[in-house]
Protein backbone atom coordinates (compact mmCIF):
# COMPACT_ATOMS: atom_id res chain seq x y z
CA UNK A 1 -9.92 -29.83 -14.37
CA UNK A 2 -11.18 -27.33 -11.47
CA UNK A 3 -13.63 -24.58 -11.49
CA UNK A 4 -12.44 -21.55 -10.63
CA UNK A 5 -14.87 -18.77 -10.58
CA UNK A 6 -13.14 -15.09 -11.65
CA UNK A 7 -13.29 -13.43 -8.47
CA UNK A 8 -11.28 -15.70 -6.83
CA UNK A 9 -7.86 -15.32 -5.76
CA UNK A 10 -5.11 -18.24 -6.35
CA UNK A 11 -3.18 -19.08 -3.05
CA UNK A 12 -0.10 -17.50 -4.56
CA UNK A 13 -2.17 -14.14 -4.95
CA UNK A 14 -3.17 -11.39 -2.71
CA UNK A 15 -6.57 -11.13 -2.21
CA UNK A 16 -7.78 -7.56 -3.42
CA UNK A 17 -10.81 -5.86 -1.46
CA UNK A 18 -12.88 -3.49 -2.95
CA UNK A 19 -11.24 -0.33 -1.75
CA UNK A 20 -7.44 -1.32 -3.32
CA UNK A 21 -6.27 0.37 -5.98
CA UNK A 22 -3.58 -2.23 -6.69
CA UNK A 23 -1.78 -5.29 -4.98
CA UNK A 24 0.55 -5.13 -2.60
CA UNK A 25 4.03 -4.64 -3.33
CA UNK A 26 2.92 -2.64 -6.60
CA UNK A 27 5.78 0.32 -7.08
CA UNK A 28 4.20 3.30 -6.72
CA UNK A 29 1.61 2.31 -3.78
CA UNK A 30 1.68 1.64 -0.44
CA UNK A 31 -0.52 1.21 2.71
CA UNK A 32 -3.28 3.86 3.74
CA UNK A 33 -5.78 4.04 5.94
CA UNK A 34 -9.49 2.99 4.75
CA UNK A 35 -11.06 6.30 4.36
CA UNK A 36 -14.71 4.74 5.00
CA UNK A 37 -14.06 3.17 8.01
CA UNK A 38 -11.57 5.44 9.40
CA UNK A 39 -8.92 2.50 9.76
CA UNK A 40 -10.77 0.13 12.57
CA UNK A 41 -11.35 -2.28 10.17
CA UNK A 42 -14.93 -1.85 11.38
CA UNK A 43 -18.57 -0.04 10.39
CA UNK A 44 -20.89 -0.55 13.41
CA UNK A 45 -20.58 -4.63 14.47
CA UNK A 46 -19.73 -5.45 10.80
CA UNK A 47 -16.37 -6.08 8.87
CA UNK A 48 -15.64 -2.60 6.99
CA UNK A 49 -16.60 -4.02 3.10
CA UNK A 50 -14.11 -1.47 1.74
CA UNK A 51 -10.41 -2.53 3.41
CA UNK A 52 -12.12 -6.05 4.61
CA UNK A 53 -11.69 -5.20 7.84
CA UNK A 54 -7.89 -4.61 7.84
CA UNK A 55 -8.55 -0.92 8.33
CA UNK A 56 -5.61 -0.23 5.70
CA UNK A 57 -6.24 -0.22 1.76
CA UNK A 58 -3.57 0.21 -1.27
CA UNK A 59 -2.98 3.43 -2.88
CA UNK A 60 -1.12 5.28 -5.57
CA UNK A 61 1.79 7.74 -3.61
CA UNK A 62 4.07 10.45 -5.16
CA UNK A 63 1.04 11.88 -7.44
CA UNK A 64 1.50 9.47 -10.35
């Protein structure tokens, strides 16, 4: 049997960050840039903890 703590994502599975509203490839969402960081990926030196330094995070489109 192997521990698995909740927050982790199976290797099958997208990893979420913070700042998604949804994984990828749900219908109705697509790619936008992080608001927080602007879409660098970056806040000063550090990784942006919103997008996870991808600069991008998932959204809802079309107002639904």
């Amino acid at each position: 049997m192997t521990s698995q703590n909740p927050g982790d994502a199976l290797p099958d599975e997208p990893k979420l960050n913070p700042g998604d509203a949804a994984e990828p490839g749900t219908p109705g969402t697509g790619e936008n840039l992080c608001q927080e960081c602007e879409g660098t990926g970056k806040i000063g030196a550090s990784a942006c903890p919103i997008c996870g330094g991808t600069g991008v995070v998932i959204t809802g489109i079309g107002g639904g």
